[in-house]
C-alpha atoms as a PDB file:
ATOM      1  CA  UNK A   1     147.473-173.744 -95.576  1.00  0.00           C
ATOM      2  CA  UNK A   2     147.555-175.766 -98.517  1.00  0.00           C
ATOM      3  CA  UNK A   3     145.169-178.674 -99.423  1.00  0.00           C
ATOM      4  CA  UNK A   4     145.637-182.266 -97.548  1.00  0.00           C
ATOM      5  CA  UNK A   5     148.178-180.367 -95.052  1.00  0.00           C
ATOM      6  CA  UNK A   6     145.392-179.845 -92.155  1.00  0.00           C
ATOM      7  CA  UNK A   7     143.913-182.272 -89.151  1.00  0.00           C
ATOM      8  CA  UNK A   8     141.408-183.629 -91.910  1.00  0.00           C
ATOM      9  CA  UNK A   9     143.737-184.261 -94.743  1.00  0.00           C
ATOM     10  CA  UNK A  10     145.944-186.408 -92.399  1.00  0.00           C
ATOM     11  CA  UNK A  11     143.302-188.487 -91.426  1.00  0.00           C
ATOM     12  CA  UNK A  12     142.190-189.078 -95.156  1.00  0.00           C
ATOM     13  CA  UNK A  13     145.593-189.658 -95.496  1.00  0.00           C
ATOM     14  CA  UNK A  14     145.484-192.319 -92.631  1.00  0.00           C
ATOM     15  CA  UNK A  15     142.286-193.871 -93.838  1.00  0.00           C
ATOM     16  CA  UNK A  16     143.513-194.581 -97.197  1.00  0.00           C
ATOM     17  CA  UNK A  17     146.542-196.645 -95.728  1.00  0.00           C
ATOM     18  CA  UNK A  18     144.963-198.377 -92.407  1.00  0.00           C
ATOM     19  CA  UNK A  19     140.940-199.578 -92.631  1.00  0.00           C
ATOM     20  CA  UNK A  20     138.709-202.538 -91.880  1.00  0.00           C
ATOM     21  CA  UNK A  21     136.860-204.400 -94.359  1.00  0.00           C
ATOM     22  CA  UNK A  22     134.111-206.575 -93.579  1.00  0.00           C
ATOM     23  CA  UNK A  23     133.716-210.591 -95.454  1.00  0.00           C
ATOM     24  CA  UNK A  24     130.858-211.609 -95.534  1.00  0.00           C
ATOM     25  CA  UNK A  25     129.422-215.401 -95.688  1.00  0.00           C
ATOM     26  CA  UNK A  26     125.768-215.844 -96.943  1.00  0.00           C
ATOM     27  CA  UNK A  27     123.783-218.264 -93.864  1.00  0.00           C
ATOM     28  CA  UNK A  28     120.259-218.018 -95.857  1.00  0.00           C
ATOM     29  CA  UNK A  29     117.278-216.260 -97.540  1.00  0.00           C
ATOM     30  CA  UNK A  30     113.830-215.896 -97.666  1.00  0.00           C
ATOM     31  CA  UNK A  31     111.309-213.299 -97.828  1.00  0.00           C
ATOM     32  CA  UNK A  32     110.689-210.335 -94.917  1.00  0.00           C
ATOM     33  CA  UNK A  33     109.145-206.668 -94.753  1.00  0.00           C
ATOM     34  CA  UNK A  34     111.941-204.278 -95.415  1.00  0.00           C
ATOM     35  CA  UNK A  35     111.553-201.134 -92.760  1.00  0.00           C
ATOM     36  CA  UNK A  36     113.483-199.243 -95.418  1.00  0.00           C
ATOM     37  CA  UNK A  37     111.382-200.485 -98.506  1.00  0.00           C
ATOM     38  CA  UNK A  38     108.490-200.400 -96.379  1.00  0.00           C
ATOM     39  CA  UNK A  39     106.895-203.812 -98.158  1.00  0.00           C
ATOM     40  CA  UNK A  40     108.251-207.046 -98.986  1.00  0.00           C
ATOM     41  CA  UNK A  41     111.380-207.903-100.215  1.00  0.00           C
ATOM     42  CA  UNK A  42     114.298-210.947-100.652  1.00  0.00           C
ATOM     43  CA  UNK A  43     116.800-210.991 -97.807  1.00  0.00           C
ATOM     44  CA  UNK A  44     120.125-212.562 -97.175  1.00  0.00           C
ATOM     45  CA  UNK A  45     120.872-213.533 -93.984  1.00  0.00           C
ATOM     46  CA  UNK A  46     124.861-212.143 -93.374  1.00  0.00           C
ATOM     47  CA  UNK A  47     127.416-213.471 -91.321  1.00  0.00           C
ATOM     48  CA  UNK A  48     130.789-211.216 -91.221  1.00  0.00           C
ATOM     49  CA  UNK A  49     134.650-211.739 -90.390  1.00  0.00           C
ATOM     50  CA  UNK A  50     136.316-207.782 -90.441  1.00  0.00           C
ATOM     51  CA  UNK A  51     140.212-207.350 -90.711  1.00  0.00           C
ATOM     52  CA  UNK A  52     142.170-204.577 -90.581  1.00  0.00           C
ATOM     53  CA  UNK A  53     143.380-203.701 -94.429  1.00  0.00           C
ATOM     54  CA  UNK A  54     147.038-202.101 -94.640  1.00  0.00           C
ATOM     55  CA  UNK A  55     146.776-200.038 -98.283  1.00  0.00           C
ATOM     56  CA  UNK A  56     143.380-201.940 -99.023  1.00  0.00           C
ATOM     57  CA  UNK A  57     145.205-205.419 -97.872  1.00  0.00           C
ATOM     58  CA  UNK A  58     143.477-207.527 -94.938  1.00  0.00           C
ATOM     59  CA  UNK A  59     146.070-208.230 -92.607  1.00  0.00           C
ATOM     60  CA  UNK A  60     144.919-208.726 -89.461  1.00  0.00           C
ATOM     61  CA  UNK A  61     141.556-210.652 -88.104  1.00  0.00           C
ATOM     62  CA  UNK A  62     139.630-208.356 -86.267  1.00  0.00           C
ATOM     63  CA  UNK A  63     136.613-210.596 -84.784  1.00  0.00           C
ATOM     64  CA  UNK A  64     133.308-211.569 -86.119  1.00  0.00           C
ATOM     65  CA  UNK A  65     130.255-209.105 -86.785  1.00  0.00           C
ATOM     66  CA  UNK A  66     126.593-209.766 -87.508  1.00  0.00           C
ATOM     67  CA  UNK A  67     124.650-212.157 -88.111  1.00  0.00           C
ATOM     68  CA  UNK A  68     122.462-209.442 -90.063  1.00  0.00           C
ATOM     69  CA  UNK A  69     119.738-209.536 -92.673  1.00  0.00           C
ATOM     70  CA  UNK A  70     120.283-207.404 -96.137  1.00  0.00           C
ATOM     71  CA  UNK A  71     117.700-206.378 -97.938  1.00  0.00           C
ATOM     72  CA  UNK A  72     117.957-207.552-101.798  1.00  0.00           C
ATOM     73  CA  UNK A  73     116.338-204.638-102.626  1.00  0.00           C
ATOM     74  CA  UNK A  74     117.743-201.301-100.906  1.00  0.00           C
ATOM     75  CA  UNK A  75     120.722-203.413 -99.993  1.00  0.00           C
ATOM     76  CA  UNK A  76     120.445-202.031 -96.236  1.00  0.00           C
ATOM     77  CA  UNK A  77     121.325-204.600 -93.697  1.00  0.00           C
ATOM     78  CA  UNK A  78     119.032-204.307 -90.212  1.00  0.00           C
ATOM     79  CA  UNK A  79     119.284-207.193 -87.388  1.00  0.00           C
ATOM     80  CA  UNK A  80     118.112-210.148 -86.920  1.00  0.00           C
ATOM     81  CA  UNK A  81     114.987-208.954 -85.359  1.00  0.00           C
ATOM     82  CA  UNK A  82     113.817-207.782 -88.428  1.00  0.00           C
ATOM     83  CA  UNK A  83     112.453-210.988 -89.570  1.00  0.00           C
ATOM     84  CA  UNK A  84     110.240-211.107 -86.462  1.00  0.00           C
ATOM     85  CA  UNK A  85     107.442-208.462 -88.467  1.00  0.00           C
ATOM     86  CA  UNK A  86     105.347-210.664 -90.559  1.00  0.00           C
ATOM     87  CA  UNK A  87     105.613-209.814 -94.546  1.00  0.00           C
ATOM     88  CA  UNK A  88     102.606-208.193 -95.701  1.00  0.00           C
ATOM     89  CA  UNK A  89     100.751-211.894 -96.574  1.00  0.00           C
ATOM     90  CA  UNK A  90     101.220-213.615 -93.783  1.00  0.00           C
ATOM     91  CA  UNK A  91      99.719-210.057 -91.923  1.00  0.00           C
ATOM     92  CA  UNK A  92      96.828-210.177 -93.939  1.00  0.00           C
ATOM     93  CA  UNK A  93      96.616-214.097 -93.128  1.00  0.00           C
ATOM     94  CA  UNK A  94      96.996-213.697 -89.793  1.00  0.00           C
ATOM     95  CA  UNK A  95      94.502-210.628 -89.722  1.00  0.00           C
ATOM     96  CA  UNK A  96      91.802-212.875 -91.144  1.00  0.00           C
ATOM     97  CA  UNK A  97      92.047-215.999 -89.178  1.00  0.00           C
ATOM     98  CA  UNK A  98      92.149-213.346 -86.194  1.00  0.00           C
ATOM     99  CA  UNK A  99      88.760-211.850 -87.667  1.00  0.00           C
ATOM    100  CA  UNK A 100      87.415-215.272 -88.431  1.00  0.00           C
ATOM    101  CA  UNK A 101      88.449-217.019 -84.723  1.00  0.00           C
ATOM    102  CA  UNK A 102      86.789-214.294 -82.970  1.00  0.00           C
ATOM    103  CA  UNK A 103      83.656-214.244 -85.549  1.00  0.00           C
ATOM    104  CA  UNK A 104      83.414-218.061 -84.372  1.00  0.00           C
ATOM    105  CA  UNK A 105      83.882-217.453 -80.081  1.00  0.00           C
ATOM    106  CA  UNK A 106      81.365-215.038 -80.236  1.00  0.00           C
ATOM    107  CA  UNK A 107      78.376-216.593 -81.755  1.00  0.00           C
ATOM    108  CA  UNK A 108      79.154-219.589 -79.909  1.00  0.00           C
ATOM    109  CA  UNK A 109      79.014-217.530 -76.852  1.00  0.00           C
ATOM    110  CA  UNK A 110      75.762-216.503 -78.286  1.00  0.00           C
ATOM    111  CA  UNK A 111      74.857-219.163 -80.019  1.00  0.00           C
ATOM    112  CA  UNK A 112      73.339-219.337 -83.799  1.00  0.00           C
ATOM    113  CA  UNK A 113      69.688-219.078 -83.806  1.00  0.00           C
ATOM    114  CA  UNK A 114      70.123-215.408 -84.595  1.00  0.00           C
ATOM    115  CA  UNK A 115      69.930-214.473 -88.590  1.00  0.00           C
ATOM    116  CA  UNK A 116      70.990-211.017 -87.689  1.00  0.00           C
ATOM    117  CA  UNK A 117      74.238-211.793 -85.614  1.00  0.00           C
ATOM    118  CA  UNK A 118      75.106-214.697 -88.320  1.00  0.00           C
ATOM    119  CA  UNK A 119      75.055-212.026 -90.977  1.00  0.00           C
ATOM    120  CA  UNK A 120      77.106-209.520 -88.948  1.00  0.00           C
ATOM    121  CA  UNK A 121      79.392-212.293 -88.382  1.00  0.00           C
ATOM    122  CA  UNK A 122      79.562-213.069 -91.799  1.00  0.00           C
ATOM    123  CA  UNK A 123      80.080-209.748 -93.025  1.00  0.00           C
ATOM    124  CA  UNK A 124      82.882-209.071 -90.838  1.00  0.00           C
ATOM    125  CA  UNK A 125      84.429-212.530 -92.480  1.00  0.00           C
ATOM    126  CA  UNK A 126      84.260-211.531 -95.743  1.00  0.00           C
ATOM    127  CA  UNK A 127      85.437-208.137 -95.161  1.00  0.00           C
ATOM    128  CA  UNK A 128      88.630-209.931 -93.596  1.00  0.00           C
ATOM    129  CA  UNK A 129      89.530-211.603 -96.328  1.00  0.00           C
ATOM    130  CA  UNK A 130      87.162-214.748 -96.377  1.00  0.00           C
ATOM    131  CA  UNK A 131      85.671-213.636 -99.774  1.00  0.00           C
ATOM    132  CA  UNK A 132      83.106-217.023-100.303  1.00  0.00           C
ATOM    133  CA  UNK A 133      81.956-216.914 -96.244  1.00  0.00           C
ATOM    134  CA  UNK A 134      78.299-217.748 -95.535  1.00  0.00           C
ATOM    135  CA  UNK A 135      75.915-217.231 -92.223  1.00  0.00           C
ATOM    136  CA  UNK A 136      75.493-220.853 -93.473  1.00  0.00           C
ATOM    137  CA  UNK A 137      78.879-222.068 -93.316  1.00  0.00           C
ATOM    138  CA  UNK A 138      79.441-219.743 -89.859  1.00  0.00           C
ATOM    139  CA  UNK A 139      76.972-221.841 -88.172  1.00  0.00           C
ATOM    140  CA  UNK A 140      77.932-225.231 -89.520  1.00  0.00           C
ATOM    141  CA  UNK A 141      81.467-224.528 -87.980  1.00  0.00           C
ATOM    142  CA  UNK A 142      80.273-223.212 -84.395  1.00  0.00           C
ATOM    143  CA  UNK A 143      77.837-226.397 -84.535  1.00  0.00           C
ATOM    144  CA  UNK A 144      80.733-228.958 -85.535  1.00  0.00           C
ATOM    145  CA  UNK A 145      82.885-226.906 -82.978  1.00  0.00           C
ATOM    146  CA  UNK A 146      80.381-227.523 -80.302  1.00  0.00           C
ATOM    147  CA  UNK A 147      80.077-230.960 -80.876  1.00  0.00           C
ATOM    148  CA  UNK A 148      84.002-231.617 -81.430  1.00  0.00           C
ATOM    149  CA  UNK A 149      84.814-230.294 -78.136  1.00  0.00           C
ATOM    150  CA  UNK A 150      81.731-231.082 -76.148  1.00  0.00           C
ATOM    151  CA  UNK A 151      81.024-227.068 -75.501  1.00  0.00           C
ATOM    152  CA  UNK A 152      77.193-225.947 -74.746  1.00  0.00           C
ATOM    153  CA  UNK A 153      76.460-223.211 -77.630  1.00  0.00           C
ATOM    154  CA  UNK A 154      75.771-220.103 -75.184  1.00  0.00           C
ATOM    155  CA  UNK A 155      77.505-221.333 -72.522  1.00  0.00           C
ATOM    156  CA  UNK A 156      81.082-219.694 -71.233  1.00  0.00           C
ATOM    157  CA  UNK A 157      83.832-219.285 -72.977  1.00  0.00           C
ATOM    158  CA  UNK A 158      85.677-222.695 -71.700  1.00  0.00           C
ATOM    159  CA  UNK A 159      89.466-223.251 -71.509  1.00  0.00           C
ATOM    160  CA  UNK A 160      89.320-224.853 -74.870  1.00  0.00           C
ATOM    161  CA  UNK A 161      88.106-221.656 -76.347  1.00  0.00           C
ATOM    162  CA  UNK A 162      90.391-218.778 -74.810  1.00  0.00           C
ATOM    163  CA  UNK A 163      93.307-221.451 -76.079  1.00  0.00           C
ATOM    164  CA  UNK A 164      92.175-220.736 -79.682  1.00  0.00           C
ATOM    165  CA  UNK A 165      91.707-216.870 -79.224  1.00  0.00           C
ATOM    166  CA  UNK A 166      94.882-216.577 -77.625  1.00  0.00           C
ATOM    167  CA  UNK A 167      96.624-218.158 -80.638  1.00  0.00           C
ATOM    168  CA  UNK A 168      94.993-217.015 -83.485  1.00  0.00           C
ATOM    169  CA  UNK A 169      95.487-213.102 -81.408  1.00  0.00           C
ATOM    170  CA  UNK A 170      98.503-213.398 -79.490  1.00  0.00           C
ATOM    171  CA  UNK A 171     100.991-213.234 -82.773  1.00  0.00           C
ATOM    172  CA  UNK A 172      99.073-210.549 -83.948  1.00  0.00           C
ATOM    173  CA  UNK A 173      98.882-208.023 -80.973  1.00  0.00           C
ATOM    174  CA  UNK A 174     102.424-206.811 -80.924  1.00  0.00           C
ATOM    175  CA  UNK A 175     102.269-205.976 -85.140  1.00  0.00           C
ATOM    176  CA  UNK A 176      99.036-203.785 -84.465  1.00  0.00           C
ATOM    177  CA  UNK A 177      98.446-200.260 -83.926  1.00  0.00           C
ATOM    178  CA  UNK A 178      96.031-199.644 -81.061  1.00  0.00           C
ATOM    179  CA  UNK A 179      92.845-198.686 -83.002  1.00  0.00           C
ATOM    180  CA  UNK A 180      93.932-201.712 -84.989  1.00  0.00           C
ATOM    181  CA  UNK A 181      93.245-204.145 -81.883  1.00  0.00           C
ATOM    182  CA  UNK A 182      90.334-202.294 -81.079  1.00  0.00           C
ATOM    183  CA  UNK A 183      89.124-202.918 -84.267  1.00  0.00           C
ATOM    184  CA  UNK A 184      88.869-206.714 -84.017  1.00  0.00           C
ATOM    185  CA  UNK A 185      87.023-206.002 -80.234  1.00  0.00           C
ATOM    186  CA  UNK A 186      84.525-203.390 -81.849  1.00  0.00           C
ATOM    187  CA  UNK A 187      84.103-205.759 -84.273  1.00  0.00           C
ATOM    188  CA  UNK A 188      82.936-208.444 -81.808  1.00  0.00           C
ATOM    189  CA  UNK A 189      81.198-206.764 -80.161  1.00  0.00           C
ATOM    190  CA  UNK A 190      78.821-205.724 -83.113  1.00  0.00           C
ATOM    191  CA  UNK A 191      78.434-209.846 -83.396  1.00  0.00           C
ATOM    192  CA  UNK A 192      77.283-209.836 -79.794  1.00  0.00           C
ATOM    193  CA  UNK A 193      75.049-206.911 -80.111  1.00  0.00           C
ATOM    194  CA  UNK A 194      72.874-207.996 -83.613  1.00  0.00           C
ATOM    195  CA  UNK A 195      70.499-209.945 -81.693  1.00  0.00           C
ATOM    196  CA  UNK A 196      70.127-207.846 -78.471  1.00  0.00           C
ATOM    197  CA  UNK A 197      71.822-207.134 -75.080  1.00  0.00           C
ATOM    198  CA  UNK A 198      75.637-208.514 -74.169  1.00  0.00           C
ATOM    199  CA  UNK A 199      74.976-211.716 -72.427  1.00  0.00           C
ATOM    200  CA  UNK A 200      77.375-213.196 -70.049  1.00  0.00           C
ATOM    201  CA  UNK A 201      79.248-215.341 -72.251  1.00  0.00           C
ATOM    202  CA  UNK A 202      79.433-213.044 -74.841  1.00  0.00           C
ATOM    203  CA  UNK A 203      80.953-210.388 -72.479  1.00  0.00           C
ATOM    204  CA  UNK A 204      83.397-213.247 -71.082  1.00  0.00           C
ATOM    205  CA  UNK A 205      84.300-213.962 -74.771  1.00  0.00           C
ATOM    206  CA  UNK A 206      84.800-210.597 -75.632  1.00  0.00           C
ATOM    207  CA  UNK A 207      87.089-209.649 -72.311  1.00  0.00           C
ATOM    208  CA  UNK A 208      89.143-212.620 -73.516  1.00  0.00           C
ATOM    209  CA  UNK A 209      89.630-210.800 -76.984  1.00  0.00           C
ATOM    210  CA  UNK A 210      90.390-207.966 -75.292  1.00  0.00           C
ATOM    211  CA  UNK A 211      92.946-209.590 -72.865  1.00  0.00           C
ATOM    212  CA  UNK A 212      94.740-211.476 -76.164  1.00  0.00           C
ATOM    213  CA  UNK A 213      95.110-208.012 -78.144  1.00  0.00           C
ATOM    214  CA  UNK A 214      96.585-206.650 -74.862  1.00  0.00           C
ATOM    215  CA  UNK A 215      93.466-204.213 -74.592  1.00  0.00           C
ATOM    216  CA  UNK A 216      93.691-203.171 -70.807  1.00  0.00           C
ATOM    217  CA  UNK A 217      90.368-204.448 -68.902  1.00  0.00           C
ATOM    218  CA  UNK A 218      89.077-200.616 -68.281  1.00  0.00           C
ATOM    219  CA  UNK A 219      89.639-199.700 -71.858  1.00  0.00           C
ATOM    220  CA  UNK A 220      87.411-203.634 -73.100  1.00  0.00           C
ATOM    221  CA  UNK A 221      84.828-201.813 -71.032  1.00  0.00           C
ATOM    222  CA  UNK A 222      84.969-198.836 -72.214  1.00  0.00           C
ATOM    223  CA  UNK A 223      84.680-200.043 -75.973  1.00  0.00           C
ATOM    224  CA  UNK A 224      81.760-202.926 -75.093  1.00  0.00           C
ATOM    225  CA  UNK A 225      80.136-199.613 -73.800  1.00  0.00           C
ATOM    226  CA  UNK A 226      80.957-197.587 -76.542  1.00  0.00           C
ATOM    227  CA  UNK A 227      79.899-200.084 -79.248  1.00  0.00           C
ATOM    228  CA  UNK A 228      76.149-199.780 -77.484  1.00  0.00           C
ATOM    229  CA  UNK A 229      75.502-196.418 -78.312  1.00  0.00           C
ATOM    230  CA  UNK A 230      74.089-195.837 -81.850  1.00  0.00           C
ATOM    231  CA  UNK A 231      76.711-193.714 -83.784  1.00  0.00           C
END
């Protein structure tokens, strides 16, 4: 049989005559995390019109496609959901204010007499990203906290309180892996533990943590337990 006389050479054939081309209109840009790149990267945001082409001609409308998001970069295009994963700052932000908020419910769960659970707490901090934090400057927030909101240092974790973890947390969950959100418990729960014993509001704190990462309740207390034992 000779070349371009076969099933596949009449569709090459075909597809070099009839086609659809895509136009595309820019709507915006900005800034996301590529999946392809796999970091962050310029975007367009895409909105398309395809027509059929007769010898490489648009002829006839077709519809509308997208909106999608192109990468500058890689020049992939992914859907609009793609600009619901945080670039890697803002993950990094929110991964330190998540550190920091919970830092802040637990000693004022436990309150801030304790050197040893302000320098865990601290520590923690800085290892977030809060380079400059101080035991000093911990306990001058839970104190102006306290006072702001009319909250007994030690007492239970009030409405007021589970708002905040729930916000700084909530955005954060979904973007974690799960030794990632048992990270930020374990780490809590080394605050509650510096200075002795879980007390009750510490443990209510803590199961709110646990509740905002979307930690199930039997696996919060199996990691409160586990955080006990020396390691």
């Amino acid at each position: 049989m000779l070349p371009g006389r076969g099933r596949n050479g009449r569709a090459t054939r075909l597809s070099r005559i009839l086609g659809t081309r895509t136009a595309w209109t820019p709507l915006g840009d900005g800034e996301f995390f590529c999946p392809s790149c796999g970091g962050d990267r310029n975007y367009q945001r895409l909105s398309g019109r395809r027509r059929f082409t007769l010898l490489g001609v648009p002829v006839l409308p077709r519809g509308e496609t997208g909106p999608v998001v192109e990468c500058a970069s890689c020049c992939r295009q992914f859907g609009p959901d793609a600009l619901d994963h945080p670039t890697t700052t803002r993950f990094s932000a929110m991964l330190r204010d998540a550190v920091h908020t919970v830092a802040l419910a637990v000693l004022a769960a436990g309150g801030t007499s304790s050197r040893t659970a302000l320098e865990t707490a601290a520590s923690a901090v800085r290892a977030a990203g809060f380079g400059d934090c101080t035991e000093e400057q911990l306990a001058a927030l839970v104190e102006a906290l306290a006072q702001d909101t009319g909250r007994v240092l030690g007492g239970p974790c009030g409405a007021g309180l589970a708002i905040e973890l729930h916000e700084a947390l909530d955005p954060l969950a979904p973007h974690l892996a799960p030794v990632g959100r048992e990270s930020i418990l374990l780490q809590g729960a080394r605050i509650a533990l510096a200075d002795g014993p879980y007390s009750p509001a510490e443990r209510e704190v803590l199961a709110t943590v646990g509740a905002a990462l979307t930690i199930r309740a039997e696996d919060v207390t199996r990691l409160l337990a586990a955080a006990r034992t020396p390691s």
